[in-house]
N, C-alpha and C. Protein backbone atom coordinates (compact mmCIF):
# COMPACT_ATOMS: atom_id res chain seq x y z
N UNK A 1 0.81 -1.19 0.00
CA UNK A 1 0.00 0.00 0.00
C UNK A 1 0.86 1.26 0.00
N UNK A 2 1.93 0.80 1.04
CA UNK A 2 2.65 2.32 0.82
C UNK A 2 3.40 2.16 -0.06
N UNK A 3 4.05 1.41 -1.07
CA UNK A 3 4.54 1.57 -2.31
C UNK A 3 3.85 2.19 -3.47
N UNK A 4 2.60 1.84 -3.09
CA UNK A 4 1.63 2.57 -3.99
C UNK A 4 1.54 4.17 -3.91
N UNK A 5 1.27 4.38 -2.95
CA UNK A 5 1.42 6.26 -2.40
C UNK A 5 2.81 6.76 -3.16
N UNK A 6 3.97 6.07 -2.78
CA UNK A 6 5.44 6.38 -3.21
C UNK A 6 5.35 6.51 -4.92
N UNK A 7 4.64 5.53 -5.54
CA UNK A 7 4.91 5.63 -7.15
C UNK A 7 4.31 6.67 -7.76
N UNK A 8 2.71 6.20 -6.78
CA UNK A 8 1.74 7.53 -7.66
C UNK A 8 2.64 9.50 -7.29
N UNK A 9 3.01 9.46 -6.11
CA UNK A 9 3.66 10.86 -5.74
C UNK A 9 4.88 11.25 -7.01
N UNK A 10 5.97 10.12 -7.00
CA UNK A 10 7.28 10.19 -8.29
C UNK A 10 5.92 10.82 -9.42
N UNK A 11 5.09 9.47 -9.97
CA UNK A 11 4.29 9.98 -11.31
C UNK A 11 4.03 11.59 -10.91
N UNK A 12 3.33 11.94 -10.18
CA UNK A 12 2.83 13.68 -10.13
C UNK A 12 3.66 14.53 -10.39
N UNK A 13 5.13 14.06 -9.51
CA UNK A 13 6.38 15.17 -9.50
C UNK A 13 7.10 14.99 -11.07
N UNK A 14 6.80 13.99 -11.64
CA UNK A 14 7.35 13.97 -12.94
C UNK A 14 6.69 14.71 -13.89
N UNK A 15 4.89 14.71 -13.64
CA UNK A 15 3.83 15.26 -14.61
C UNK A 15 4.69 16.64 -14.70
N UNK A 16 4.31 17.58 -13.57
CA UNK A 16 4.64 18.88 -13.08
C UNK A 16 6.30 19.30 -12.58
N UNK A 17 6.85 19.36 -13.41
CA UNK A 17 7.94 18.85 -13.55
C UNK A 17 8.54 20.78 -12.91
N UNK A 18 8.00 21.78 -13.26
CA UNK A 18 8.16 23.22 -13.32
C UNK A 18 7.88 23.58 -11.62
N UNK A 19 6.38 23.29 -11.34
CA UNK A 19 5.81 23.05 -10.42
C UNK A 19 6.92 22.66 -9.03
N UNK A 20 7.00 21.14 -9.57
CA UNK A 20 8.02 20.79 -8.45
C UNK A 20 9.48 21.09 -8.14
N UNK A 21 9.85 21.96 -9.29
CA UNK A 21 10.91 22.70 -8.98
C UNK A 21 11.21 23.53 -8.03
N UNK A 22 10.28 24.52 -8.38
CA UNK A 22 9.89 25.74 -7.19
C UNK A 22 9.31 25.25 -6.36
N UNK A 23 8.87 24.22 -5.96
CA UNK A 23 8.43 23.80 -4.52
C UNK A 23 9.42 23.16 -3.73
N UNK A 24 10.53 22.73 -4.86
CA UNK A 24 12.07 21.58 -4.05
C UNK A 24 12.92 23.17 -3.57
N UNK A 25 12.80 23.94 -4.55
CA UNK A 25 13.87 25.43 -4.66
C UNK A 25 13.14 25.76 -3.22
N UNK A 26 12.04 25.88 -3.03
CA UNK A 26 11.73 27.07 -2.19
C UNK A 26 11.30 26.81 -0.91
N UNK A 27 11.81 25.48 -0.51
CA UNK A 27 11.77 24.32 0.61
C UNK A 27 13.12 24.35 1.39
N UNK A 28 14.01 24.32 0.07
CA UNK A 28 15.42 24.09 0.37
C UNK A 28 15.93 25.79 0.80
N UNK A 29 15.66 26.91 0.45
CA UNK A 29 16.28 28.23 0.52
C UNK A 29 15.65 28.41 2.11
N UNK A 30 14.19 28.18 1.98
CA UNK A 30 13.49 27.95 3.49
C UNK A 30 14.43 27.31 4.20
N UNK A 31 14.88 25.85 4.11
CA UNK A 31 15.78 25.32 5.57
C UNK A 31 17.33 26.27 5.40
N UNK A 32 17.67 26.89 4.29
CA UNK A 32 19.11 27.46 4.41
C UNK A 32 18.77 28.45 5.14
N UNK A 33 17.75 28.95 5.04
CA UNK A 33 17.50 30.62 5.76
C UNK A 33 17.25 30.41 7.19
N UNK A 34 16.44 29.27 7.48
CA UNK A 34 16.58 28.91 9.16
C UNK A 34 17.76 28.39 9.28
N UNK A 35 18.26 27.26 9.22
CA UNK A 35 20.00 27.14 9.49
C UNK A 35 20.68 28.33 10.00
N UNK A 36 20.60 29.38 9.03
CA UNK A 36 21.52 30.76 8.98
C UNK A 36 21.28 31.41 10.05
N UNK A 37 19.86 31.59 10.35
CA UNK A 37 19.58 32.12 11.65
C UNK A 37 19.90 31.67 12.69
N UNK A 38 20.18 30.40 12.78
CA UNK A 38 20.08 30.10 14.02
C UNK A 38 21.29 29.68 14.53
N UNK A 39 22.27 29.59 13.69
CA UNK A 39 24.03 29.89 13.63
C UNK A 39 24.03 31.24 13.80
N UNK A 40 23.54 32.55 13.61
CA UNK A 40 23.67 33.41 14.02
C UNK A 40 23.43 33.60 15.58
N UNK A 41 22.21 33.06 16.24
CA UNK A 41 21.54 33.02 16.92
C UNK A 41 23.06 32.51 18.13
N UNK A 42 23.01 31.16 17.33
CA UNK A 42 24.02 30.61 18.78
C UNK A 42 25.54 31.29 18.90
N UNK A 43 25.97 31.94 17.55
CA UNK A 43 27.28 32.77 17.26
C UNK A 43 27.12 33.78 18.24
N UNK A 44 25.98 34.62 17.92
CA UNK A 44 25.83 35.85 18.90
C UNK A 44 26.07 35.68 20.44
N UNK A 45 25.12 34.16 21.10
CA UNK A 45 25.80 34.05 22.59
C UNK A 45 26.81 34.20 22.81
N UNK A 46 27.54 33.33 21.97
CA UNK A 46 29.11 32.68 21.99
C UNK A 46 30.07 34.21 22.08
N UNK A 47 29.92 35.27 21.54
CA UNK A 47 30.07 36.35 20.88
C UNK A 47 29.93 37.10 22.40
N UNK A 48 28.77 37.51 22.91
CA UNK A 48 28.26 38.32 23.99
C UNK A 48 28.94 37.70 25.40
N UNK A 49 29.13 35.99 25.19
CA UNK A 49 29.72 35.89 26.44
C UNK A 49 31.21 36.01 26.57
N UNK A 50 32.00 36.06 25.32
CA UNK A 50 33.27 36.64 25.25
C UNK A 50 33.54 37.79 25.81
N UNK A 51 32.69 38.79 24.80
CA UNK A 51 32.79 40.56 25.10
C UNK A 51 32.55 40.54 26.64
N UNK A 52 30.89 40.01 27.31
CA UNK A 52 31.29 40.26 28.62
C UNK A 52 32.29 39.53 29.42
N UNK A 53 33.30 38.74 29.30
CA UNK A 53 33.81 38.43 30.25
C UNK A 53 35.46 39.39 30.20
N UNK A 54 35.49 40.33 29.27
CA UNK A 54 36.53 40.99 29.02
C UNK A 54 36.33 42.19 29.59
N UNK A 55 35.13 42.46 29.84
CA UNK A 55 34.52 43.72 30.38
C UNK A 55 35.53 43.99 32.18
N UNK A 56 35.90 45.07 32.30
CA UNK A 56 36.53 45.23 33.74
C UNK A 56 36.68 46.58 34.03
N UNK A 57 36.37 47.23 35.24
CA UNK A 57 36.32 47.46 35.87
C UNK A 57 37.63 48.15 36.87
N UNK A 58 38.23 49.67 36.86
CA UNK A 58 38.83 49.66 37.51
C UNK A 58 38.88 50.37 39.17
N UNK A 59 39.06 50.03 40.28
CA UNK A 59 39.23 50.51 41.50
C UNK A 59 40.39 50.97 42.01
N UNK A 60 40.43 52.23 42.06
CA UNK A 60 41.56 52.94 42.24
C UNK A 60 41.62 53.66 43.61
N UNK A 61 42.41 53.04 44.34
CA UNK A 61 42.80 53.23 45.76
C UNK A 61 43.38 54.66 46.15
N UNK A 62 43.32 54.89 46.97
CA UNK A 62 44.02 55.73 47.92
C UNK A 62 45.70 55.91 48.02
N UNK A 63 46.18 56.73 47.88
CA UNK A 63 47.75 56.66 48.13
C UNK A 63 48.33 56.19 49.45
N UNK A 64 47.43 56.88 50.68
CA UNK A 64 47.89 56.13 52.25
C UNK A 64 47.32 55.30 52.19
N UNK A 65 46.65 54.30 51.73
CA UNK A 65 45.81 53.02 51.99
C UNK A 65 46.65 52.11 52.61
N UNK A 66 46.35 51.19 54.02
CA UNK A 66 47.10 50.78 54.49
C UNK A 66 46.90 49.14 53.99
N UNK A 67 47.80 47.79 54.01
CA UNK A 67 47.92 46.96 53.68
C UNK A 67 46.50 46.21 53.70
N UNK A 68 46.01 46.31 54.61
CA UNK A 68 45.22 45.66 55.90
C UNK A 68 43.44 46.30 55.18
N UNK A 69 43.66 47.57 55.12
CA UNK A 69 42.26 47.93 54.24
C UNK A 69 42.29 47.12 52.93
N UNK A 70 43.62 47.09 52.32
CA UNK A 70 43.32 46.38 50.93
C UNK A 70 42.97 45.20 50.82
N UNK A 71 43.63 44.89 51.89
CA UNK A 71 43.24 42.76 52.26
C UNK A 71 41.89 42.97 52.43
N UNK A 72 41.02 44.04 53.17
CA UNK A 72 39.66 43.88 53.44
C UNK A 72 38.65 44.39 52.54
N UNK A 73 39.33 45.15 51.57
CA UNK A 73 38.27 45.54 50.38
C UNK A 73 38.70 44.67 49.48
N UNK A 74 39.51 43.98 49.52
CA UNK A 74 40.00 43.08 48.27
C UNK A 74 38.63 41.61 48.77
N UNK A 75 38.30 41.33 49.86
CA UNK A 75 37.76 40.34 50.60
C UNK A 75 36.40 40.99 49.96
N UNK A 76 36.06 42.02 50.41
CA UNK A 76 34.89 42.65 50.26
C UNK A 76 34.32 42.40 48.70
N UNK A 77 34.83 42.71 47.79
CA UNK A 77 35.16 42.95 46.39
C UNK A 77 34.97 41.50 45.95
N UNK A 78 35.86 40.36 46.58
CA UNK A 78 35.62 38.77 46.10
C UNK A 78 34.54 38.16 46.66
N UNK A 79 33.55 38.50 47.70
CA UNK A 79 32.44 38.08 47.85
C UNK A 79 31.26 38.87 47.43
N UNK A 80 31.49 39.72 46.31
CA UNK A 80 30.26 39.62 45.65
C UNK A 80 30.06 39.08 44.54
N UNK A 81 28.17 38.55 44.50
CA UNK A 81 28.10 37.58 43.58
C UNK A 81 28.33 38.19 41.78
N UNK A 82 28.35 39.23 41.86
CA UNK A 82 28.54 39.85 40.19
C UNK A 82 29.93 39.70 39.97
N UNK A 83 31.35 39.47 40.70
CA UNK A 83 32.58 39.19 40.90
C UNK A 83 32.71 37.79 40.23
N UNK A 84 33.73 38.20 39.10
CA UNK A 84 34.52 36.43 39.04
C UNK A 84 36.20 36.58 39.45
N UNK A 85 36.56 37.96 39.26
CA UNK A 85 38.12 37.42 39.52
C UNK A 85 38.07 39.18 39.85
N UNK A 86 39.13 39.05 40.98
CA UNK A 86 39.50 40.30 41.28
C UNK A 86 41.44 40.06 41.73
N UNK A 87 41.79 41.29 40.70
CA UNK A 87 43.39 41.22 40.65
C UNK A 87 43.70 42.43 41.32
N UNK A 88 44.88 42.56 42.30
CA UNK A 88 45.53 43.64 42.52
C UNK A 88 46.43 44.44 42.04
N UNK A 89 46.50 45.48 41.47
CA UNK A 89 47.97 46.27 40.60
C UNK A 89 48.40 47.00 41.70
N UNK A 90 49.65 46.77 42.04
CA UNK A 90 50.81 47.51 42.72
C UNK A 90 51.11 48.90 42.01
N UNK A 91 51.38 49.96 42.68
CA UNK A 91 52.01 51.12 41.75
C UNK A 91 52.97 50.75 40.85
N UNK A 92 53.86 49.88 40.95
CA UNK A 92 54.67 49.38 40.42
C UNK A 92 54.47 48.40 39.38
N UNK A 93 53.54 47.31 39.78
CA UNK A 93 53.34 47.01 38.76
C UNK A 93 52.49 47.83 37.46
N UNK A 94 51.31 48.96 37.92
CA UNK A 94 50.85 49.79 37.20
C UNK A 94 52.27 50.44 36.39
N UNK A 95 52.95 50.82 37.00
CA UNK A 95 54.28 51.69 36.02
C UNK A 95 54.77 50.67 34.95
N UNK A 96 54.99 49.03 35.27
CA UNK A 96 55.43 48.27 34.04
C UNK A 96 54.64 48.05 33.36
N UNK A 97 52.63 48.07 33.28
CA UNK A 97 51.75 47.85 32.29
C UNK A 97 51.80 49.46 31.47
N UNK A 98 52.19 50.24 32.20
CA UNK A 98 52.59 51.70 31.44
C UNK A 98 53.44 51.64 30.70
N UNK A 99 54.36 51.42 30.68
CA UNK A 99 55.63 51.10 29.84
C UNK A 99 55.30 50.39 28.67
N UNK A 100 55.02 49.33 29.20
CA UNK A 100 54.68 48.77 28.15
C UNK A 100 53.37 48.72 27.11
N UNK A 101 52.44 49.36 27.53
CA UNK A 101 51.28 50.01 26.71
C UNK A 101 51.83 50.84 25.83
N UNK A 102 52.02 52.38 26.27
CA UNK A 102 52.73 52.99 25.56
C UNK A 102 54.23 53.52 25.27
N UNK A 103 54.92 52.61 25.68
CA UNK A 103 55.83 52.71 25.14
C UNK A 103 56.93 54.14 25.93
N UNK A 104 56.41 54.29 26.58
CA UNK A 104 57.71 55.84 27.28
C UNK A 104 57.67 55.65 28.85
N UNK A 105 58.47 55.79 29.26
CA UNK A 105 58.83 55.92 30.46
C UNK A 105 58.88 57.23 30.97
N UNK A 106 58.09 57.31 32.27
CA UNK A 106 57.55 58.77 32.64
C UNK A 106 58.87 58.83 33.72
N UNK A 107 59.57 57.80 34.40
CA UNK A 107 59.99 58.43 35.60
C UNK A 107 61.19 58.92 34.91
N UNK A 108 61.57 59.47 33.86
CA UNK A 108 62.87 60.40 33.60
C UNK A 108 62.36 61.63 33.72
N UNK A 109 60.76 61.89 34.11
CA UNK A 109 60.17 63.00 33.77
C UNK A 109 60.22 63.23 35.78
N UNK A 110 59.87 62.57 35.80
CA UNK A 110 59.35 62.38 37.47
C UNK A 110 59.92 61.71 38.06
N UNK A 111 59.90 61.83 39.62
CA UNK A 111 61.00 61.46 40.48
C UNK A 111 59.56 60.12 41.47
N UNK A 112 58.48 60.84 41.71
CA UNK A 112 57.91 59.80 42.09
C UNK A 112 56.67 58.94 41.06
N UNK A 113 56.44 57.86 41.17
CA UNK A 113 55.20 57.34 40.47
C UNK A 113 54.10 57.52 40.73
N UNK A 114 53.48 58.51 39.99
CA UNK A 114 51.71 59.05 39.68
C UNK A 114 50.79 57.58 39.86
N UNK A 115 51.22 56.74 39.58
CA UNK A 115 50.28 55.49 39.34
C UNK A 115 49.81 54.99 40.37
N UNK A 116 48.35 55.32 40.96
CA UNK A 116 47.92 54.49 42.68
C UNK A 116 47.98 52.84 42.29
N UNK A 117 47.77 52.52 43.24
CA UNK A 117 47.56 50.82 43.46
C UNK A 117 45.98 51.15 43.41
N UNK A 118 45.44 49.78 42.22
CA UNK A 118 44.15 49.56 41.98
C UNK A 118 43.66 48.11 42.00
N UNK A 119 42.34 48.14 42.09
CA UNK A 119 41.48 46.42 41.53
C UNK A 119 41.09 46.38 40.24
N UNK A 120 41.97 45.27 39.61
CA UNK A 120 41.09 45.07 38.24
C UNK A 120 39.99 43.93 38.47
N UNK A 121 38.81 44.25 38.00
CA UNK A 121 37.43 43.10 38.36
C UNK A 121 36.78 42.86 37.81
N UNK A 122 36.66 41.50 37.12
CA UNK A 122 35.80 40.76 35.77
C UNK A 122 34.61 40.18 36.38
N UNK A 123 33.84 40.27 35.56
CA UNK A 123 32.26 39.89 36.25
C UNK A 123 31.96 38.34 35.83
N UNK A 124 31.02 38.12 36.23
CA UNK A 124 30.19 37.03 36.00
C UNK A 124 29.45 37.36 34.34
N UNK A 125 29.55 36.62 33.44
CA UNK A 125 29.05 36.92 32.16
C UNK A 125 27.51 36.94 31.76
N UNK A 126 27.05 36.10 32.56
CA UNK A 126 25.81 36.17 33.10
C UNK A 126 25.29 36.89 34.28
N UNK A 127 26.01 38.23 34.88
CA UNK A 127 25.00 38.90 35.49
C UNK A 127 25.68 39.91 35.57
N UNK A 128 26.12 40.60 34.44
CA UNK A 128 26.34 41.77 33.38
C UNK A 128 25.39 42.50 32.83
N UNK A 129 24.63 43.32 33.12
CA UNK A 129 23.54 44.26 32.55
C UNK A 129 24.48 45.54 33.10
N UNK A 130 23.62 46.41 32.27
CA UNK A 130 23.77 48.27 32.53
C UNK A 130 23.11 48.30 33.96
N UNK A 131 22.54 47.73 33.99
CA UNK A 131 21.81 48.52 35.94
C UNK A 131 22.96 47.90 36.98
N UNK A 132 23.51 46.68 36.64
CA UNK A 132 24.32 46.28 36.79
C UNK A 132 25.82 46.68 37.51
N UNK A 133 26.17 47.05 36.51
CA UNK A 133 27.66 47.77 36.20
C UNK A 133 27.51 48.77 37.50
N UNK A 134 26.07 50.13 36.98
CA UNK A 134 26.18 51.09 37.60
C UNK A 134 25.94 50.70 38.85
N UNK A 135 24.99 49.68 39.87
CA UNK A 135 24.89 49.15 40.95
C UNK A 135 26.30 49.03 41.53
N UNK A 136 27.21 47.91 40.69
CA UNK A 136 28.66 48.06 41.24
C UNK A 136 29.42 49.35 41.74
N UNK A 137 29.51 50.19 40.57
CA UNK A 137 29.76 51.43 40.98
C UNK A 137 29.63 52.26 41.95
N UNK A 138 28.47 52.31 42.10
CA UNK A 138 27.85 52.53 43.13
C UNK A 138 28.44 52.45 44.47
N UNK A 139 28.19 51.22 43.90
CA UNK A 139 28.24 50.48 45.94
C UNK A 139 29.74 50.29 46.20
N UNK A 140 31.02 50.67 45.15
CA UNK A 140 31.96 51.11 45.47
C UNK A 140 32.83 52.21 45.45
N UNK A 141 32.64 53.08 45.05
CA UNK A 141 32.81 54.02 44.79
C UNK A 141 33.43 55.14 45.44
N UNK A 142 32.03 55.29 46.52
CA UNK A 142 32.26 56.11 48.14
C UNK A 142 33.00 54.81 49.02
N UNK A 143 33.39 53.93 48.84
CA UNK A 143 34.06 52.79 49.77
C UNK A 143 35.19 53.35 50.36
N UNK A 144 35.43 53.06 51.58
CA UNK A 144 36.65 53.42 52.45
C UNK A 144 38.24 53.32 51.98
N UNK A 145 38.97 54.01 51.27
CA UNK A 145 39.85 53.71 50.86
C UNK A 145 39.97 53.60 49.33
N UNK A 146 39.06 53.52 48.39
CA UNK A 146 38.82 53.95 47.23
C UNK A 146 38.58 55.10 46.73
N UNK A 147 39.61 55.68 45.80
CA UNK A 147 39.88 56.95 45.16
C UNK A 147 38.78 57.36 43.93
N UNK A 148 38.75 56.31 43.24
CA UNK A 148 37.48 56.54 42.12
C UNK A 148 37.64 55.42 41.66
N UNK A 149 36.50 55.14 40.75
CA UNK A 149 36.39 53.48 40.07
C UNK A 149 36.07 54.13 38.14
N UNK A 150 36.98 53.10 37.83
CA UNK A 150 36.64 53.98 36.61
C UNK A 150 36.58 52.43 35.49
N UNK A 151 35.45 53.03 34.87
CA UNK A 151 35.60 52.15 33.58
C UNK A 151 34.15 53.04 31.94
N UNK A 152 34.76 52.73 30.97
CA UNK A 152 34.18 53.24 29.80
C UNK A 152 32.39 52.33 29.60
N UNK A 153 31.74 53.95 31.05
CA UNK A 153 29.97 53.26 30.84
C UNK A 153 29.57 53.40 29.29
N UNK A 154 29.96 54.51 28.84
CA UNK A 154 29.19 54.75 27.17
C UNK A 154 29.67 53.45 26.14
N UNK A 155 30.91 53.06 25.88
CA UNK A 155 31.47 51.75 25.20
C UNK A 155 30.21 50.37 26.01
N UNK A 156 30.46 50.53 26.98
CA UNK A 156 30.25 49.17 28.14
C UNK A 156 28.71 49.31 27.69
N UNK A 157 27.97 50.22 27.94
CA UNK A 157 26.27 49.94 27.43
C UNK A 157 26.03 49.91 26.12
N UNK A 158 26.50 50.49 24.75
CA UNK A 158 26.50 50.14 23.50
C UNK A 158 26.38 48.67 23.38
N UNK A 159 27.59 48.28 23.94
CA UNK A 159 28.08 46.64 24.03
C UNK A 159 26.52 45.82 24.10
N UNK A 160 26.41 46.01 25.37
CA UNK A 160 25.43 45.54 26.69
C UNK A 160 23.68 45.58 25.15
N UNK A 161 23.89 46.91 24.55
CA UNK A 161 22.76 47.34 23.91
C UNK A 161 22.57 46.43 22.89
N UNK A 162 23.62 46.29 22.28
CA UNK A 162 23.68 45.65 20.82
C UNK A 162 23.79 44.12 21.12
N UNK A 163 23.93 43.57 21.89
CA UNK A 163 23.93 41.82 21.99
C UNK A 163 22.60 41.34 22.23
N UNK A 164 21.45 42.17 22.30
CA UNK A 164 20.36 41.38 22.19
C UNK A 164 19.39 41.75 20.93
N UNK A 165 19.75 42.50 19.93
CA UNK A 165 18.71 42.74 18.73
C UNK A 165 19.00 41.88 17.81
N UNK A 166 20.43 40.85 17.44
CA UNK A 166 20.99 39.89 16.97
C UNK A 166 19.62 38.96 17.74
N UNK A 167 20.18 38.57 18.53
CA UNK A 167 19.15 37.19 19.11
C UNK A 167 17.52 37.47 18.65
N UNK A 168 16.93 39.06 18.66
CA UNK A 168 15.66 39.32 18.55
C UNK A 168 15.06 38.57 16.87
N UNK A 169 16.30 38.69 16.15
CA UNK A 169 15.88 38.41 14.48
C UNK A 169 15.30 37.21 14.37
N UNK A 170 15.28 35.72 15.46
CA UNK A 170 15.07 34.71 15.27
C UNK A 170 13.23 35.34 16.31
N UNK A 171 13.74 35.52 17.58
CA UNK A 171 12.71 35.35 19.06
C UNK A 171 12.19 36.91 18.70
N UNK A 172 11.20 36.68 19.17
CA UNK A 172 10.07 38.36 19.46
C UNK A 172 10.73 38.44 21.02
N UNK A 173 10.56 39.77 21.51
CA UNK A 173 11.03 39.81 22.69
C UNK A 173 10.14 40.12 23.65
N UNK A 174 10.32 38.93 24.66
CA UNK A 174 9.74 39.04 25.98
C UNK A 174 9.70 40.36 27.02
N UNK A 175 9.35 41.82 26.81
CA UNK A 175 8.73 42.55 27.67
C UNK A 175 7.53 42.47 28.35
């Protein structure tokens, strides 16, 4: 019986030979065009969770800051949950990432090093939003022993902006 269905279908697609062209053509461009999307779709995560995990954050200390505050804002700083890694820069070591960024050496200019001791601090890639960021800020900012916290909000929310209208082309969005 079902050989029968199978022969009579070949006979039709052979009658209409034009017919079944544009129906094989326009079947097949259909699954290339979903494919495409949805390699976009999973590229873009792959993509957004890179950018955010490069995203950081700098905390720039105090010049008298004593050892003992830094051990305790450094503590402070690694138990929150938006925190994945928090690094310390020495003035010193800040003067050799200077050097070697751009290339000149300031202390022939200067007798002491301008460069405070700071926290560099990478987030969690998943709990990275703009309300986010500025919450961090925030809540460190005025902190005891912190000079200013600085990082590029206008770059950092573009970012933040543009990684979800990619994903929207496949999904309508849930507001």
């Amino acid at each position: 019986m079902i050989t029968y269905y199978i022969i009579e279908a070949f006979k039709y697609l052979t009658r209409a030979k034009l017919s079944t062209l544009i129906a094989i053509l326009s079947t097949g461009l259909a699954l290339i065009f979903l494919s495409f999307l949805i390699l976009i779709f999973f590229m873009s995560s792959t993509i957004e969770t890179k950018i955010k995990r490069n995203i950081k954050v700098n905390i720039l200390l105090d010049k008298g800051i004593t050892q003992s505050k830094i051990d305790l804002l450094k503590k402070k700083i690694s138990k929150d949950r938006r925190v994945l890694s928090v690094a310390f820069v020495s003035p010193q070591q800040a003067k050799k990432n200077f050097i070697n960024e751009t290339g000149e050496d300031f202390s022939k200019l200067l007798k002491n090093n301008p460069l405070p001791a700071s926290f560099v601090i990478k987030f969690h890639p998943n709990k990275i939003k703009n309300n986010t960021l500025k919450a961090f800020v925030n809540d460190y900012r005025f902190s005891d022993g912190v000079d200013d916290v600085i990082y590029d909000y206008n770059i950092l929310t573009k970012v933040l902006k543009l990684s979800n209208p990619i994903k929207l082309v496949i999904f309508i969005d849930r507001k």
